[in-house]
Protein backbone atom coordinates (compact mmCIF):
# COMPACT_ATOMS: atom_id res chain seq x y z
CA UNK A 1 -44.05 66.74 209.60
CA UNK A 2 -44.29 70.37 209.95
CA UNK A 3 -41.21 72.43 210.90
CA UNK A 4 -40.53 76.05 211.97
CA UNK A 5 -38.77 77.91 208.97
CA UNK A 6 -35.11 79.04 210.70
CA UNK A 7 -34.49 82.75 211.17
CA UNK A 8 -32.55 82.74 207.86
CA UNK A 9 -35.39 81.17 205.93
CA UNK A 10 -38.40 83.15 208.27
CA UNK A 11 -36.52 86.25 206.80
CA UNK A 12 -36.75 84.98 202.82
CA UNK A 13 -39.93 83.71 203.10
CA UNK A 14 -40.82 87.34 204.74
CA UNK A 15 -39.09 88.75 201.93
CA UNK A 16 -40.99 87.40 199.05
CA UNK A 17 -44.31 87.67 200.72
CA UNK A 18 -44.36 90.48 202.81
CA UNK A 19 -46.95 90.71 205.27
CA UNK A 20 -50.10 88.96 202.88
CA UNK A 21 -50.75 85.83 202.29
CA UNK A 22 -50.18 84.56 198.64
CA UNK A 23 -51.54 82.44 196.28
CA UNK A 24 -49.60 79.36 195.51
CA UNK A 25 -51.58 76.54 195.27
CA UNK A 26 -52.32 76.55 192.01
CA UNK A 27 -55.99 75.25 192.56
CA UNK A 28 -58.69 75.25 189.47
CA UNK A 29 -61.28 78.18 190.30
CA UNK A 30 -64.10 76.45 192.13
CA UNK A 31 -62.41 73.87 194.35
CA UNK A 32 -62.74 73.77 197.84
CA UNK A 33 -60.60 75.63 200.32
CA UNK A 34 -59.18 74.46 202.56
CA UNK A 35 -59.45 75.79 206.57
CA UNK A 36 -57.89 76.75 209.25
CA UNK A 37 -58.47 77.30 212.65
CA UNK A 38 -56.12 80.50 214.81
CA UNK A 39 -55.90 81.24 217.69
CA UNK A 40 -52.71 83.36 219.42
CA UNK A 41 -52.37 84.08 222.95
CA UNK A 42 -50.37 87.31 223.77
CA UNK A 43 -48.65 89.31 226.36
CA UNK A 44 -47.89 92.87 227.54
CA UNK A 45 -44.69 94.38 226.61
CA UNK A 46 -42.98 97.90 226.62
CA UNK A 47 -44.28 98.31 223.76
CA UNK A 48 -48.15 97.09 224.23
CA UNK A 49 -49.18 93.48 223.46
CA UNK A 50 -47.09 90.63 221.68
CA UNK A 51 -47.96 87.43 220.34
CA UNK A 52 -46.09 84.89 222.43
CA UNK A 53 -47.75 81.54 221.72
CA UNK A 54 -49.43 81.18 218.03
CA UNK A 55 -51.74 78.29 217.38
CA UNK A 56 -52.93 76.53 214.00
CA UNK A 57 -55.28 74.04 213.87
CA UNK A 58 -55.94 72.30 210.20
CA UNK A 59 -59.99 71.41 209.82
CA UNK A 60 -60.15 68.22 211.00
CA UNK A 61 -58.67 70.27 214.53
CA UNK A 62 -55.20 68.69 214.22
CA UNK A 63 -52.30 70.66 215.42
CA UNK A 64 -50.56 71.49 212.18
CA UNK A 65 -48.37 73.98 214.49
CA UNK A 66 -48.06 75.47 218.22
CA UNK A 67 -45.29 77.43 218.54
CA UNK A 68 -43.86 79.72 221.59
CA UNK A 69 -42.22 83.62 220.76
CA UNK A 70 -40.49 85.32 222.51
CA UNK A 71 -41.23 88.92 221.76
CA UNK A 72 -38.55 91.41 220.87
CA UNK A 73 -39.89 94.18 223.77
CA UNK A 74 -39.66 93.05 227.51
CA UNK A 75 -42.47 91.67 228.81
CA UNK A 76 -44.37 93.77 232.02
CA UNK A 77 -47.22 91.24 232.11
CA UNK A 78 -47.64 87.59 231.12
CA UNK A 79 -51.38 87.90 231.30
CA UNK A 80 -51.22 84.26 233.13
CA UNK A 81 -54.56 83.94 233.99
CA UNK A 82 -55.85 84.51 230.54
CA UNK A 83 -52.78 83.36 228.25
CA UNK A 84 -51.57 80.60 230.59
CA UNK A 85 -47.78 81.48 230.02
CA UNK A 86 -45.34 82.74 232.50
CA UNK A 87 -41.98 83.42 232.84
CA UNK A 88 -41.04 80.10 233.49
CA UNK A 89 -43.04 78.86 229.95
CA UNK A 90 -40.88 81.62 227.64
CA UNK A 91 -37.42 81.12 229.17
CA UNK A 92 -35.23 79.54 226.74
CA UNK A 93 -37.76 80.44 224.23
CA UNK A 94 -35.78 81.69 221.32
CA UNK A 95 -38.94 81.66 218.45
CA UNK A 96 -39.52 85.03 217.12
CA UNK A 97 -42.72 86.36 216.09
CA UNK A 98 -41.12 86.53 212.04
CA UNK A 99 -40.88 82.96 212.42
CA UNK A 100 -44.17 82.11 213.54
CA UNK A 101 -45.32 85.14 210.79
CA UNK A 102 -43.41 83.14 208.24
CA UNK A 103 -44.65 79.85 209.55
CA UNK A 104 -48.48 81.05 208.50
CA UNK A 105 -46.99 82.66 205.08
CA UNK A 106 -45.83 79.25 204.14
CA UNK A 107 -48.78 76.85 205.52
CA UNK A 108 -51.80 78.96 204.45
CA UNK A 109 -52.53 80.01 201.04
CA UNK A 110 -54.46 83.28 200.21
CA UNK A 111 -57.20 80.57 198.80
CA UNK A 112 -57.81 79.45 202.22
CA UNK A 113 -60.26 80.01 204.83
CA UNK A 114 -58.81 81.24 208.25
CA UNK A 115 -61.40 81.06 211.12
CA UNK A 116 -60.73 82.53 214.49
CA UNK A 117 -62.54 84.74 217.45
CA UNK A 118 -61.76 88.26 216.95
CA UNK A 119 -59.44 87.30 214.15
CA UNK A 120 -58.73 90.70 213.46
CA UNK A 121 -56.97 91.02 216.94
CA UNK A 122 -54.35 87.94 216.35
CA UNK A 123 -53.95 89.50 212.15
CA UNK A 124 -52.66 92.48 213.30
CA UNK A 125 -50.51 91.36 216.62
CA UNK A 126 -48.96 89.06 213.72
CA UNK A 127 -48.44 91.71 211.28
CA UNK A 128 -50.13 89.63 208.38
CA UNK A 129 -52.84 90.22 206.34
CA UNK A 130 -55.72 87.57 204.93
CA UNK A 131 -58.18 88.20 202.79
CA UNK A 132 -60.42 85.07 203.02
CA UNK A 133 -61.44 85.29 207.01
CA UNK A 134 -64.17 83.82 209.28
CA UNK A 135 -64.70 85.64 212.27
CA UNK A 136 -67.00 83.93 214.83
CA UNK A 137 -67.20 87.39 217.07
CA UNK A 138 -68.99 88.66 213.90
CA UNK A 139 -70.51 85.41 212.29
CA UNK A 140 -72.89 85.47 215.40
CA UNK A 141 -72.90 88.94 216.58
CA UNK A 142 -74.15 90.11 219.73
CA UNK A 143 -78.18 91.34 220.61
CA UNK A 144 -76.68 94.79 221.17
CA UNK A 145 -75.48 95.30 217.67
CA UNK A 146 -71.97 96.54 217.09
CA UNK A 147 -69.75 97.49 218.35
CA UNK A 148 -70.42 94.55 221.11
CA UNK A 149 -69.07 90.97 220.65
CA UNK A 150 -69.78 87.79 222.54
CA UNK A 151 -66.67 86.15 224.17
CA UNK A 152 -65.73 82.56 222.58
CA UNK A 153 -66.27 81.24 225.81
CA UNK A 154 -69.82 81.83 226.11
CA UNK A 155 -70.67 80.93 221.83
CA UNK A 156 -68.96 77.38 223.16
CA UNK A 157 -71.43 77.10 225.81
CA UNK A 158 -74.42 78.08 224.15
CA UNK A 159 -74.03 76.60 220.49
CA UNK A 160 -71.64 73.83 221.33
CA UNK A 161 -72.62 72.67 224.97
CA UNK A 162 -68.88 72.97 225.82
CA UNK A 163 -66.96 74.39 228.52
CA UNK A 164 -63.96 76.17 227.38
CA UNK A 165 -61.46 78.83 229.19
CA UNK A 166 -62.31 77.46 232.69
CA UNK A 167 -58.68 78.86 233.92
CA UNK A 168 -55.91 80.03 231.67
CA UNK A 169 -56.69 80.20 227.39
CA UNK A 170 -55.61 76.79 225.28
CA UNK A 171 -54.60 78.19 222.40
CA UNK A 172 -55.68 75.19 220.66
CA UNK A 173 -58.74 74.48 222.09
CA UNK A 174 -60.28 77.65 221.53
CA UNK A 175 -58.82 77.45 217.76
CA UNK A 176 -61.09 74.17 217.49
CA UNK A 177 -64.14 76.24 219.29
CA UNK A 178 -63.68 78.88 216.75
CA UNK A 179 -63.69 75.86 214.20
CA UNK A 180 -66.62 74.15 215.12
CA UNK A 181 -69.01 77.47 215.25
CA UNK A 182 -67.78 78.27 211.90
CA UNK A 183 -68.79 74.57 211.11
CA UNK A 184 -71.92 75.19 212.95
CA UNK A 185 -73.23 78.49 211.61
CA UNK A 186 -72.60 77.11 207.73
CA UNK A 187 -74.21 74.15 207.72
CA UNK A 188 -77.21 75.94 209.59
CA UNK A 189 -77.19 79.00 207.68
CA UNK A 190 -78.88 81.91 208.92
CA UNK A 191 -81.15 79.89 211.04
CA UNK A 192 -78.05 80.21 213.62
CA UNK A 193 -79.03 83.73 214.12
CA UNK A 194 -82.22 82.70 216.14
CA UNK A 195 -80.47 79.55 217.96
CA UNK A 196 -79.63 80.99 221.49
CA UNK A 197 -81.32 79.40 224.23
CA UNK A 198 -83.67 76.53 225.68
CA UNK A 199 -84.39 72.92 223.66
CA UNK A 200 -83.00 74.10 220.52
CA UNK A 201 -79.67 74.87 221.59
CA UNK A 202 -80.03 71.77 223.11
CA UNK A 203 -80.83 69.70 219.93
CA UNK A 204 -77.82 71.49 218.04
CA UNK A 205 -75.63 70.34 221.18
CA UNK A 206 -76.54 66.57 220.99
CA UNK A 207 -76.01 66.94 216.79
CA UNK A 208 -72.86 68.42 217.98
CA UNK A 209 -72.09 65.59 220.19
CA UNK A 210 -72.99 62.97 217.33
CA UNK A 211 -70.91 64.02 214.66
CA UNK A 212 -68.04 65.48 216.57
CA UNK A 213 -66.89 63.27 219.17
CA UNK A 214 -63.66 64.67 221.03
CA UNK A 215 -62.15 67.87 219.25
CA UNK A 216 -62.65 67.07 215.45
CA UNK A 217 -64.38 69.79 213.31
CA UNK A 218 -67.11 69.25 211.11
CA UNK A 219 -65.14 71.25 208.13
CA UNK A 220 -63.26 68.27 206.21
């Protein structure tokens, strides 16, 4: 079972990696990755926006870890009705963000695939850096061009047929969302860049439905 490296060992394990992912695996060249899903909810602090709840979901869309942080700044703004934390849900929190940092250092390996929406906002609110990333706000772009993004929540509704973010942000959930159109847009290749509306959206919903009954991914 997965536990949260202590401040003492967040700090080492900070230490020898510093703020990239390494390669420890140890993996022939050629074998398959394995992936993640992210997903990080965050609050506003004195000092701008903190991570304060840090999701990782492993392919299959098991928690491997959810974890709490309390951020270092005070917090102005729990952003409750998008990161579904309040006072109430950090008190007594005593997780720092190095943990949870050191938590990802030690899990993923610079081999692996990390998949998230707008990955590069969680990356750098985390202070880490990974090299091997899947971002769905760019896999499936928006019909503006850059620098425009569609929101998670509507990608889940139009390529998945699910209803996600209906109140406050599950971490988790929208990890497995991110997941499952990363699943999505590989096995269909570029194809996905045409499915948007009407029957075939519909068709890759029920295929959806088939193989993926509940929250697992299609990654394995």
């Amino acid at each position: 079972a997965y536990r949260l490296p202590s401040r003492p060992r967040a700090a080492a394990i900070l230490e020898r990696c510093g703020a990239e992912t390494v390669r420890r695996s140890g993996a022939p060249p050629g074998a398959r990755r394995r992936v993640f899903g992210l997903d990080c909810e965050m609050v506003q602090t004195t000092a701008g926006a903190r991570v304060a709840r840090c999701t990782l979901v492993d392919g299959a869309g098991a928690v491997v870890f959810d974890e709490l942080a309390k951020p270092a700044e005070k917090v102005v703004d729990y952003c409750t009705q998008w990161s579904g934390l309040d006072e109430a849900a950090l008190r007594g929190v005593a997780t720092t963000v190095d943990q949870v940092r050191a938590a990802l250092l030690e899990t993923v390996d610079a081999d692996d695939v990390l998949v998230g929406h707008s990955l590069d906002c969680d990356l750098r609110a985390l202070g880490l850096a990974h090299h091997a990333c899947a971002d769905t706000a760019l896999l499936y772009g928006h019909p503006r061009g850059a620098p425009y993004k569609k929101k998670l929540k509507q990608l889940a509704r139009e390529f998945l047929d699910r209803e996600i973010q209906e109140g406050a942000h599950d971490s988790a959930v929208d990890a497995r969302a991110a997941l499952d159109l990363f699943a999505l847009r590989v096995a269909r290749g570029t194809a996905m860049l045409h499915v948007a509306f009407g029957v075939e959206r519909d068709r890759v919903g029920r295929v959806l439905r088939r193989r993926h009954p509940g929250h697992g991914s299609l990654v394995h």
